[in-house]
N, C-alpha and C. Protein backbone atom coordinates (compact mmCIF):
# COMPACT_ATOMS: atom_id res chain seq x y z
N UNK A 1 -27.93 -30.68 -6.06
CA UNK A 1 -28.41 -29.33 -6.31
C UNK A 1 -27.80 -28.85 -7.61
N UNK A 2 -28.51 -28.51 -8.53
CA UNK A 2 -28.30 -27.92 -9.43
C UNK A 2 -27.35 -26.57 -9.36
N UNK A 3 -28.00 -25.64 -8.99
CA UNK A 3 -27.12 -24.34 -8.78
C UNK A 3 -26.96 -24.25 -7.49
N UNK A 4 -25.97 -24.34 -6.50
CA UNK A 4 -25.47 -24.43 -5.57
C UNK A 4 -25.75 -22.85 -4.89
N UNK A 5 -25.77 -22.77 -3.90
CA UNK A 5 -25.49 -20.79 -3.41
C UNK A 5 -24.53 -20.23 -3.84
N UNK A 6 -24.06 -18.92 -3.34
CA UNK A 6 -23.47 -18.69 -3.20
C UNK A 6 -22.40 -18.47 -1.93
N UNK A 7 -23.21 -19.13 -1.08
CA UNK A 7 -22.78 -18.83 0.41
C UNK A 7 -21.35 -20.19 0.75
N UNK A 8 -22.22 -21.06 0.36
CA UNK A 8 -21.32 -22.38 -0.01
C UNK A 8 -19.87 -21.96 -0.81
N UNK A 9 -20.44 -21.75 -1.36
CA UNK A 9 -19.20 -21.18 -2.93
C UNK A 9 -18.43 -19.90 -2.49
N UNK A 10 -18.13 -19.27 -1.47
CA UNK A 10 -18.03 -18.40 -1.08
C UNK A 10 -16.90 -18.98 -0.10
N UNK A 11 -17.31 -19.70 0.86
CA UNK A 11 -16.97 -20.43 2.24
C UNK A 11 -15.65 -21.37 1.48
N UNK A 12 -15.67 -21.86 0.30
CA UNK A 12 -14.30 -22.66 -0.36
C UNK A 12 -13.37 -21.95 -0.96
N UNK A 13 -13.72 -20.42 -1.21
CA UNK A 13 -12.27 -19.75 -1.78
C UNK A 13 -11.41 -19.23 -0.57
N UNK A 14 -10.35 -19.55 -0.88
CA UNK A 14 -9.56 -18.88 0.11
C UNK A 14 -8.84 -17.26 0.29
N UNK A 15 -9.48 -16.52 -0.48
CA UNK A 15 -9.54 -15.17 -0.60
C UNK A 15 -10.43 -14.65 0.84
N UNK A 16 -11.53 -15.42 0.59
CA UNK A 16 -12.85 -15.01 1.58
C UNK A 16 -12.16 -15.27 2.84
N UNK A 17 -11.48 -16.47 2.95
CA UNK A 17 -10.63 -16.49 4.58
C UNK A 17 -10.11 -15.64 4.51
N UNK A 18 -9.14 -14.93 4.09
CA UNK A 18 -7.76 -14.56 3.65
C UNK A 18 -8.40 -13.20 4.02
N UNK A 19 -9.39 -12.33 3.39
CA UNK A 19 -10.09 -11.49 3.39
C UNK A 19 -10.97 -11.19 4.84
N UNK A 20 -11.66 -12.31 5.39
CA UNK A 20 -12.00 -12.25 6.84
C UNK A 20 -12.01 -12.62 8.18
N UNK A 21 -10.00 -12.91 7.84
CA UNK A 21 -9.19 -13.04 8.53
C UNK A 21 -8.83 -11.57 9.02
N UNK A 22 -8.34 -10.72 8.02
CA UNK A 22 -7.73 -9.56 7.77
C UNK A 22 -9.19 -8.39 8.28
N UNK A 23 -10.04 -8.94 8.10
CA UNK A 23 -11.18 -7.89 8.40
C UNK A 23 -11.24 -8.27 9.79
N UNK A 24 -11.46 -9.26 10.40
CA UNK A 24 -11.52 -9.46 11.76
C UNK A 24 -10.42 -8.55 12.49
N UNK A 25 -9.29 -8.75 12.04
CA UNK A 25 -8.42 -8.39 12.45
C UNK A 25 -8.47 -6.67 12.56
N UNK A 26 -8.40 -6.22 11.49
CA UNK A 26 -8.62 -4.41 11.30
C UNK A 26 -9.45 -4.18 12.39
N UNK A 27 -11.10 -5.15 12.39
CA UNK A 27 -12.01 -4.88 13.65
C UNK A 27 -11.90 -4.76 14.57
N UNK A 28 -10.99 -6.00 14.93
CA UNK A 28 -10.70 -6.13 15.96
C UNK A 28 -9.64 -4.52 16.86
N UNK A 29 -9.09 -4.23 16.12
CA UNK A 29 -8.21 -2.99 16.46
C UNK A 29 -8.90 -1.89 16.20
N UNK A 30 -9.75 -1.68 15.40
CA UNK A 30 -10.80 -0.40 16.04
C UNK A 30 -11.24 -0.79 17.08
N UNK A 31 -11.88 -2.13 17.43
CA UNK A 31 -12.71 -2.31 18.72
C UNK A 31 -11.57 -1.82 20.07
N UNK A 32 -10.59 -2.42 19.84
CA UNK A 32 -10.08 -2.16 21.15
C UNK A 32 -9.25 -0.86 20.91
N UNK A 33 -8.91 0.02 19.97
CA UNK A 33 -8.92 0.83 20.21
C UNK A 33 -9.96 2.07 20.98
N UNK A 34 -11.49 1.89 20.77
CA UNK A 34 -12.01 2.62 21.35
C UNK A 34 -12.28 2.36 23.08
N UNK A 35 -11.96 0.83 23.16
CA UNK A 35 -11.90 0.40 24.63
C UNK A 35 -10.30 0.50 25.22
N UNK A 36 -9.36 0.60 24.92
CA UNK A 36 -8.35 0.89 25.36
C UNK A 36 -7.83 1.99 25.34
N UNK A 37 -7.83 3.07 24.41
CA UNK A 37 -7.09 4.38 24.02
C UNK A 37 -7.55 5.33 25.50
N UNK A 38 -8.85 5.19 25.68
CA UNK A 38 -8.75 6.12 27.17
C UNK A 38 -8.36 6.04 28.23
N UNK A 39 -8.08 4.51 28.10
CA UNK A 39 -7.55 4.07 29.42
C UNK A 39 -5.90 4.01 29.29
N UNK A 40 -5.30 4.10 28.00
CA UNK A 40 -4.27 3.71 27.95
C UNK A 40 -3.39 5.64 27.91
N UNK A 41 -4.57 6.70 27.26
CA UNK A 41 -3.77 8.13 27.76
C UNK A 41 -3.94 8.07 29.19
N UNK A 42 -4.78 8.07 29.98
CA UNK A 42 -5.29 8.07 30.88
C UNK A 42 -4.15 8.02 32.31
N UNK A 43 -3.65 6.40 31.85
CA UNK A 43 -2.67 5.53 32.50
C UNK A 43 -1.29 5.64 32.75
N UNK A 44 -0.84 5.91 31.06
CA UNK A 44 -0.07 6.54 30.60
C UNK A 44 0.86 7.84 30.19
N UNK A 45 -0.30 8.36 29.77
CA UNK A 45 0.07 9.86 29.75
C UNK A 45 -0.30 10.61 30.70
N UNK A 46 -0.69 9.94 31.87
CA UNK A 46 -1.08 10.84 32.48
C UNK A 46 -2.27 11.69 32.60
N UNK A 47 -3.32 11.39 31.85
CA UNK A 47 -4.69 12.95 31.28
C UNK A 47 -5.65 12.56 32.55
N UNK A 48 -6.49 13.23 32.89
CA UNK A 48 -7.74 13.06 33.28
C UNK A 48 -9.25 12.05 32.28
N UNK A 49 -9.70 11.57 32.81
CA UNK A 49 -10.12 10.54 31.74
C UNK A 49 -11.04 11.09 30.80
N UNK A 50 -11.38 12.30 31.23
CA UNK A 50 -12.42 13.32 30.66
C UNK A 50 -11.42 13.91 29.46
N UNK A 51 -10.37 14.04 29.77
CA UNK A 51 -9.56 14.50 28.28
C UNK A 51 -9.24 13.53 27.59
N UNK A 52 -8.77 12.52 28.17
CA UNK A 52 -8.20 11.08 27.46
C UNK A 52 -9.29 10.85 26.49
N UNK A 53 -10.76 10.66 27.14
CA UNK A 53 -11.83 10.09 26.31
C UNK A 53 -12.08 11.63 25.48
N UNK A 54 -11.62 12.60 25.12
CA UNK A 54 -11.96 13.95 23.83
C UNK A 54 -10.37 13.37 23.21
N UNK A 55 -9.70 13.25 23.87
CA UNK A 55 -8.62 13.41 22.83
C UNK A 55 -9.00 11.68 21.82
N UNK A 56 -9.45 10.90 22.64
CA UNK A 56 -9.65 9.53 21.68
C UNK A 56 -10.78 9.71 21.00
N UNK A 57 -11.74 10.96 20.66
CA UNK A 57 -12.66 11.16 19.70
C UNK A 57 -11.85 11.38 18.56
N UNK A 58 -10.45 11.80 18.43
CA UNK A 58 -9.68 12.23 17.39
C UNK A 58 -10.22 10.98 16.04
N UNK A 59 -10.23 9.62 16.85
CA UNK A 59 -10.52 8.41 15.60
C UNK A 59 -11.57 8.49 15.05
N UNK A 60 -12.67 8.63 15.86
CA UNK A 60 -13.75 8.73 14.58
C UNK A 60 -13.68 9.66 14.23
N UNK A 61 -13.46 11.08 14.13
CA UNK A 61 -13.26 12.09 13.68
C UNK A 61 -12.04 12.04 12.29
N UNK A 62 -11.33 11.28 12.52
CA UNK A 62 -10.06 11.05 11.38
C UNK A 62 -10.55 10.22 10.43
N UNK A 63 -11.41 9.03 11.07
CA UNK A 63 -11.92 8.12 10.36
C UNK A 63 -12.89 8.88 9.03
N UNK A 64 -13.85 9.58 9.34
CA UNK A 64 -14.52 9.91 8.09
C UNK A 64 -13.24 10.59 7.05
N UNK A 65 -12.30 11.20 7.57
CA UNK A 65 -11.47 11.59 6.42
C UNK A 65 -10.58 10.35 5.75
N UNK A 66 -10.19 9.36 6.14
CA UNK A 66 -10.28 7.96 5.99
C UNK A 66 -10.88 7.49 4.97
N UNK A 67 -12.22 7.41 5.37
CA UNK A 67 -13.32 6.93 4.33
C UNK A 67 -13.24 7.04 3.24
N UNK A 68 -13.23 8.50 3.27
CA UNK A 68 -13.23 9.67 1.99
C UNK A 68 -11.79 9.57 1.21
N UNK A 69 -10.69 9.87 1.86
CA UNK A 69 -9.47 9.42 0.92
C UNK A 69 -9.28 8.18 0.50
N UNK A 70 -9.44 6.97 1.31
CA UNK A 70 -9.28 5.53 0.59
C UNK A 70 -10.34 5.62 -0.16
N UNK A 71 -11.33 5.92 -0.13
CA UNK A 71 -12.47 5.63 -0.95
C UNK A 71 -12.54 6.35 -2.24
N UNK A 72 -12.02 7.38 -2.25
CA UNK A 72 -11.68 8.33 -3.45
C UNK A 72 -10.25 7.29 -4.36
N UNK A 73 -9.17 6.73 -3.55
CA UNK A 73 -7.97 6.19 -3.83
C UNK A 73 -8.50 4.66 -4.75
N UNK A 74 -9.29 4.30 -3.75
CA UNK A 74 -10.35 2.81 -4.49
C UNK A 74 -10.35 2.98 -5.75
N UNK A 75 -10.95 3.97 -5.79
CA UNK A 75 -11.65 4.21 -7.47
C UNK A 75 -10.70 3.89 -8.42
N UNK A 76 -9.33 4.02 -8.09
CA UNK A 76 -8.56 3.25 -9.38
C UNK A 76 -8.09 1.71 -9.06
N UNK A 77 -8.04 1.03 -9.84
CA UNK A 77 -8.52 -0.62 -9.86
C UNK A 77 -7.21 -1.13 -9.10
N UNK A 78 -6.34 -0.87 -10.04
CA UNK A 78 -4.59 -1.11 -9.36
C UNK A 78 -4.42 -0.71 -8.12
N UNK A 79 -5.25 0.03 -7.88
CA UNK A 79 -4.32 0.83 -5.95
C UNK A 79 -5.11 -0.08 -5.34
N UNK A 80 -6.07 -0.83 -5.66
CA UNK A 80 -7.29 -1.40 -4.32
C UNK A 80 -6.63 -2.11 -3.66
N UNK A 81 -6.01 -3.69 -4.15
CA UNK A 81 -5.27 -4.40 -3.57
C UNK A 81 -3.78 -4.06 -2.57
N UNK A 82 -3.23 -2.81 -3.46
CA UNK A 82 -1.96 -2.41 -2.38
C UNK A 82 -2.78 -1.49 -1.56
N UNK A 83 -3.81 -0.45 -1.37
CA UNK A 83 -4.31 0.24 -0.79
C UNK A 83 -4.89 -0.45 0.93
N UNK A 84 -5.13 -1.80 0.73
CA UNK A 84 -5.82 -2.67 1.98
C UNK A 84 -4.45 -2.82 2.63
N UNK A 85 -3.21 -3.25 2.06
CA UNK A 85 -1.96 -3.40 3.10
C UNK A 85 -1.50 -1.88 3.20
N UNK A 86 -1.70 -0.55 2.75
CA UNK A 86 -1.40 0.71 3.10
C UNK A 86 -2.10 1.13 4.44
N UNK A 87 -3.30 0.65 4.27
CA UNK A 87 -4.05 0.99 5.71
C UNK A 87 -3.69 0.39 6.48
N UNK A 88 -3.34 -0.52 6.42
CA UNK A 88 -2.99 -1.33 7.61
C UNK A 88 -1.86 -1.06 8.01
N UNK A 89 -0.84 -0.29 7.22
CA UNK A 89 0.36 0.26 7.45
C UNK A 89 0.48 1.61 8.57
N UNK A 90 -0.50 2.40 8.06
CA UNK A 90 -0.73 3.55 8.85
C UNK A 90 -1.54 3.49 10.03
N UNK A 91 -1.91 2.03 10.16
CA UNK A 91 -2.66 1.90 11.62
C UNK A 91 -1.46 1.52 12.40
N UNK A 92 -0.37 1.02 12.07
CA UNK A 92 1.10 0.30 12.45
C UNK A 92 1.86 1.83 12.76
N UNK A 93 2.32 2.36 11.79
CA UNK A 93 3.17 3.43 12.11
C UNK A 93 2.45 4.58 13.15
N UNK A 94 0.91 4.85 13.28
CA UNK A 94 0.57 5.44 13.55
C UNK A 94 0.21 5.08 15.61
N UNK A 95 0.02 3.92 15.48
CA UNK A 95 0.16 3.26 16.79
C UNK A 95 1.54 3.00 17.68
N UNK A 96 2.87 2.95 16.34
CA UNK A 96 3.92 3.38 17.37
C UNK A 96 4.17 4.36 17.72
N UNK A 97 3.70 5.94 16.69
CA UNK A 97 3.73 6.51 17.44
C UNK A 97 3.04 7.13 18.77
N UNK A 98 1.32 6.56 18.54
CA UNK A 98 0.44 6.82 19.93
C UNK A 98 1.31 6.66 21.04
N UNK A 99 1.71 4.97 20.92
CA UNK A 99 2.55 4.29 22.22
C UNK A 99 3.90 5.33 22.70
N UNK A 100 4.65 6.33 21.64
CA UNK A 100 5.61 5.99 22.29
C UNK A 100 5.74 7.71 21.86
N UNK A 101 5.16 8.33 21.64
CA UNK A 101 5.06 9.90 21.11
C UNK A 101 4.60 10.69 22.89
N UNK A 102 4.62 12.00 22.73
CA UNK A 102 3.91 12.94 23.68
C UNK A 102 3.37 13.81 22.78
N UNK A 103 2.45 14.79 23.48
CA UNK A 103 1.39 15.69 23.77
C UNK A 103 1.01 15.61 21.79
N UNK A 104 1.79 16.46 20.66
CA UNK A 104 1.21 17.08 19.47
C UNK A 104 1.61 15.62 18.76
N UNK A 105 2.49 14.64 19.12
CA UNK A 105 2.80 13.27 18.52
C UNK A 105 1.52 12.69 18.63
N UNK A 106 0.78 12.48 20.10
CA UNK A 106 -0.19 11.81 20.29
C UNK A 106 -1.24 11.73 19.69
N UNK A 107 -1.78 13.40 19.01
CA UNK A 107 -2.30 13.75 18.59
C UNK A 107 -2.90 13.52 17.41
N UNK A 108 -1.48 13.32 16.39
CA UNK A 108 -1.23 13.39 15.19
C UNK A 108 -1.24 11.63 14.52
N UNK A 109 -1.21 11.26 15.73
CA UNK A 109 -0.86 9.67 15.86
C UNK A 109 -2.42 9.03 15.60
N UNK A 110 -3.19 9.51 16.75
CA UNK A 110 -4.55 8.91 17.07
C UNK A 110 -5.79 9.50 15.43
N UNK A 111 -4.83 10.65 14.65
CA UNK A 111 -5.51 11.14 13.50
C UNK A 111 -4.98 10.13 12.50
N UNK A 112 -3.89 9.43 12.68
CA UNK A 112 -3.28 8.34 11.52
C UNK A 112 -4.06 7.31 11.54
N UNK A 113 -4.01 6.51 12.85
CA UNK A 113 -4.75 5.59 12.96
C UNK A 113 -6.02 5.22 13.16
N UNK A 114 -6.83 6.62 12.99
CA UNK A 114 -8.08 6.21 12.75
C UNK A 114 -8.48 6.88 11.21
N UNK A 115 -7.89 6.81 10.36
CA UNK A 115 -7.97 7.39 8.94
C UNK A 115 -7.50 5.88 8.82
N UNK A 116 -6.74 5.45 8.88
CA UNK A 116 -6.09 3.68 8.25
C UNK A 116 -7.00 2.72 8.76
N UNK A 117 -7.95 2.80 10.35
CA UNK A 117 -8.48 1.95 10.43
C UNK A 117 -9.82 1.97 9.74
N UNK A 118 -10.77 3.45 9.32
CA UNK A 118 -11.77 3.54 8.61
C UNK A 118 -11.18 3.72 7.30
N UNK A 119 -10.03 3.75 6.55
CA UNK A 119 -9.94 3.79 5.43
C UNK A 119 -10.03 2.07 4.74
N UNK A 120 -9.85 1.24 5.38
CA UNK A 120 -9.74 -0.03 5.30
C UNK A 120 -11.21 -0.63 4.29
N UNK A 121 -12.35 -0.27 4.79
CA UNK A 121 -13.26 -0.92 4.68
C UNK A 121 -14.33 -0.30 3.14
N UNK A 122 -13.82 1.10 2.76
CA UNK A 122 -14.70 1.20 1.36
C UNK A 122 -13.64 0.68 0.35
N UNK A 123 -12.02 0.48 0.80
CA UNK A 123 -11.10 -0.09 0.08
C UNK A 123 -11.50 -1.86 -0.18
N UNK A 124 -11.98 -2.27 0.94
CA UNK A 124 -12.20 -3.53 0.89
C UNK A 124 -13.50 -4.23 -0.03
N UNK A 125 -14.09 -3.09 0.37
CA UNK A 125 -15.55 -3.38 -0.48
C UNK A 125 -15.41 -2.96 -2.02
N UNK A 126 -14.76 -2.39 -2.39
CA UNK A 126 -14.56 -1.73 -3.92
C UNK A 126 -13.35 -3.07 -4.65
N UNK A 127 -12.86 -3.46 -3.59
CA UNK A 127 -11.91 -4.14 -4.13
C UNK A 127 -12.29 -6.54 -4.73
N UNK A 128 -13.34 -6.33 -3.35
CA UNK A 128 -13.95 -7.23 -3.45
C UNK A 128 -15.57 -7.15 -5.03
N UNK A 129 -15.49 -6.17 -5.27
CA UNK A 129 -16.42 -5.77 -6.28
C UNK A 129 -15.76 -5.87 -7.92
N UNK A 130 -14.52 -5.22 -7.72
CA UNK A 130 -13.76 -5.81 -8.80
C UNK A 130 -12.86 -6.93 -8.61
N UNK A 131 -13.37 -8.22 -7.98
CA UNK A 131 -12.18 -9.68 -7.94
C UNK A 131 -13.10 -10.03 -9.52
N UNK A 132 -12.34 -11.14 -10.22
CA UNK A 132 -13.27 -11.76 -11.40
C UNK A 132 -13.93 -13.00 -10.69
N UNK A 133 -14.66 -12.82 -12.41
CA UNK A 133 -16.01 -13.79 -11.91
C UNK A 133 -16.85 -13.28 -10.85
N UNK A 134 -16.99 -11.92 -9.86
CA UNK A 134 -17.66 -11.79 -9.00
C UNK A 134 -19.26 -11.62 -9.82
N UNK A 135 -19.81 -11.81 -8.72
CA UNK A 135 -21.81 -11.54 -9.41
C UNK A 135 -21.95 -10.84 -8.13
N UNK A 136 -23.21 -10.41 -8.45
CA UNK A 136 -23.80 -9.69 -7.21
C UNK A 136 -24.56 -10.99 -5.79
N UNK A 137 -24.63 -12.01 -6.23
CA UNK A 137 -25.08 -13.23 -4.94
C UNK A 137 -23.80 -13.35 -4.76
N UNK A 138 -22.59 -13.61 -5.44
CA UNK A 138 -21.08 -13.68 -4.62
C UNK A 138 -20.73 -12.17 -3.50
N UNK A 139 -20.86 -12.05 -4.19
CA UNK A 139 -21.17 -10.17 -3.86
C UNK A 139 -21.36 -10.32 -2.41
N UNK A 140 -22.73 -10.78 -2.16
CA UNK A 140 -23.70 -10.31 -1.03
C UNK A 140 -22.84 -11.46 -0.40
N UNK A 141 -22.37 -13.07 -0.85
CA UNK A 141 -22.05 -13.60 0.23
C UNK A 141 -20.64 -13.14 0.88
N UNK A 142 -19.66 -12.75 -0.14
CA UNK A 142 -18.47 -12.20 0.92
C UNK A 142 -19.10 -10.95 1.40
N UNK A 143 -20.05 -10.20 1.42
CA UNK A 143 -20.41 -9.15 2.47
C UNK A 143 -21.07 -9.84 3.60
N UNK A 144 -21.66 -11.26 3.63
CA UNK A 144 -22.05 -11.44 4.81
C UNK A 144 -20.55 -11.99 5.91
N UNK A 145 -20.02 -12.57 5.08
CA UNK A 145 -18.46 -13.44 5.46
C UNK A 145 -18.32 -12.17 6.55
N UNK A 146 -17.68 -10.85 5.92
CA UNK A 146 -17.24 -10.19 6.10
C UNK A 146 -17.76 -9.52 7.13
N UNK A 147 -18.94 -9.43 7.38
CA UNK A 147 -19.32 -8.66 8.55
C UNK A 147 -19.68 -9.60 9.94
N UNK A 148 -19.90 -10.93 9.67
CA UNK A 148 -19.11 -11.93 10.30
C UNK A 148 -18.16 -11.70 10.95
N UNK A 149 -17.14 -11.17 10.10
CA UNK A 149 -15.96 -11.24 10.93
C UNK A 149 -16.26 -9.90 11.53
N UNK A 150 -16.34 -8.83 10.96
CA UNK A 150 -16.62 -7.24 11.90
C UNK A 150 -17.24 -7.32 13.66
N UNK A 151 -18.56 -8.36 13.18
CA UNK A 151 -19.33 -8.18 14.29
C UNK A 151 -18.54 -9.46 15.09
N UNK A 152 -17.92 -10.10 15.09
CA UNK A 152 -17.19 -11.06 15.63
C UNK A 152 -16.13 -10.37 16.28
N UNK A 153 -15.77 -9.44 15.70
CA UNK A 153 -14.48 -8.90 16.41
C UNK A 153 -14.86 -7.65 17.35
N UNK A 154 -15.95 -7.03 17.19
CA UNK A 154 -16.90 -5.97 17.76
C UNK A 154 -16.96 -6.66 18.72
N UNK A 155 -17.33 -7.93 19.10
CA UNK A 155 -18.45 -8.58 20.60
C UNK A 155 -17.18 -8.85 21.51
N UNK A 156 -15.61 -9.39 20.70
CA UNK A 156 -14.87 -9.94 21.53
C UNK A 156 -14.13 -9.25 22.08
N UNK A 157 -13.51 -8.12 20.98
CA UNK A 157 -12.42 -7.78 21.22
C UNK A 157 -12.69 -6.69 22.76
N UNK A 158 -14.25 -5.73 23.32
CA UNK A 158 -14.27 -5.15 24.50
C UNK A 158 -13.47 -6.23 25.84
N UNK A 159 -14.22 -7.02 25.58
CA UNK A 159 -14.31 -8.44 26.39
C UNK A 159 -12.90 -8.78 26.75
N UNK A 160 -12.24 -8.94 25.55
CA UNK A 160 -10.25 -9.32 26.04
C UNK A 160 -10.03 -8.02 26.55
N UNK A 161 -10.23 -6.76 26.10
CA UNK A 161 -9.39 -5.45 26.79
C UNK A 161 -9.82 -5.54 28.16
N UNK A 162 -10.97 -6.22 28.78
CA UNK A 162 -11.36 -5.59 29.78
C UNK A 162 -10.61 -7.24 30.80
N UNK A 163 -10.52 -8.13 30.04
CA UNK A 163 -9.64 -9.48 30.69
C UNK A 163 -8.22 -8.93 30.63
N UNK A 164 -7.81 -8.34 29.94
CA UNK A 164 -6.42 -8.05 29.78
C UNK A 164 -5.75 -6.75 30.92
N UNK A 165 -6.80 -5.87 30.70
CA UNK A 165 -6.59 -5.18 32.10
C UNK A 165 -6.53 -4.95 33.39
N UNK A 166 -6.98 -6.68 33.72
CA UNK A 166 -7.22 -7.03 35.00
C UNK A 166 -5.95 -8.05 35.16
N UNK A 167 -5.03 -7.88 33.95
CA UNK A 167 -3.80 -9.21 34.68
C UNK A 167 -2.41 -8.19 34.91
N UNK A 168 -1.54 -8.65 35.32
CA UNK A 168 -0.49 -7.69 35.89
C UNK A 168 0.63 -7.36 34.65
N UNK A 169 0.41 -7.62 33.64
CA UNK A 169 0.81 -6.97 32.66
C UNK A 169 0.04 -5.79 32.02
N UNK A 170 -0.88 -6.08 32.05
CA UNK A 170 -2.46 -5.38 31.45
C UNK A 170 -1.95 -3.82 32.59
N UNK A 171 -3.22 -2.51 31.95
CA UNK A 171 -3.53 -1.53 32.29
C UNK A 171 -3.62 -1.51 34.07
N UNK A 172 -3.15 -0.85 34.74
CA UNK A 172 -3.22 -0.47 35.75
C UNK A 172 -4.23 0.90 36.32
């Protein structure tokens, strides 16, 4: 073959692993955050599941402000690359405190970590737009890589929370 794809050519850098490894992963923790967080105030803190599941709307609700600040932060070239391990930072600090905070902690917690877990992804895409040598067919193939891994981690990750809560470590 003369000009090879890009899909091929895509599948041999190790950025693209490296990259939807790390995206699986972020996915994977929104996914089970929205399958675990109600069950885990619920369990935990004690709520009625009817509050547990309003107070865990806090993430998508944090998330668009997320969007909007990493995505505004993107725009300068230098922050992109430290900006993808920042989010991932504030999904970390923000989850110890979910786990281990009460009532205005919890709160403030479930607004961290869903701003770091939707801030992740216009950082990722702006950042993958300025790697060199990118074209727009490289382009499109780490966006398919990538949502690969999203929707990969979307299908599984309900699936383990709901295996995990049925073993005697798991949710009660």
């Amino acid at each position: 073959i003369k000009n090879p794809g890009s899909l091929p050519k895509a599948l041999t850098m190790p950025l693209v692993w490296t990259l939807g490894l790390a995206t699986f992963a972020i996915s994977w923790v929104y996914n089970m955050d929205f399958s675990f967080i109600p069950l885990f105030l619920e369990s935990v803190h004690g709520l009625s599941l009817a509050d547990a599941n309003r107070l865990a709307s806090l993430l998508p609700f944090s998330g668009i402000a997320g969007v909007i600040l990493f995505g505004v932060l993107a725009t300068r070239a230098t922050w992109r690359k430290h900006l993808l391990s920042t989010s991932c930072s504030v999904v970390l600090l923000g989850s110890m405190a979910l786990f281990f905070g009460e009532g205005t902690t919890t709160k403030a917690a479930l607004l961290v970590v869903g701003c770091g877990l939707s801030g992740w992804l216009p950082v990722l895409n702006t950042y993958i737009m300025g790697l060199p040598s990118m074209t727009p067919s490289l382009m499109a193939a780490f966006v398919v890589l990538v949502n690969i891994a999203i929707y990969m981690a979307g299908f599984i990750s309900p699936l383990a929370v709901g295996w995990l809560s049925q073993r005697p470590f798991g949710l009660r």
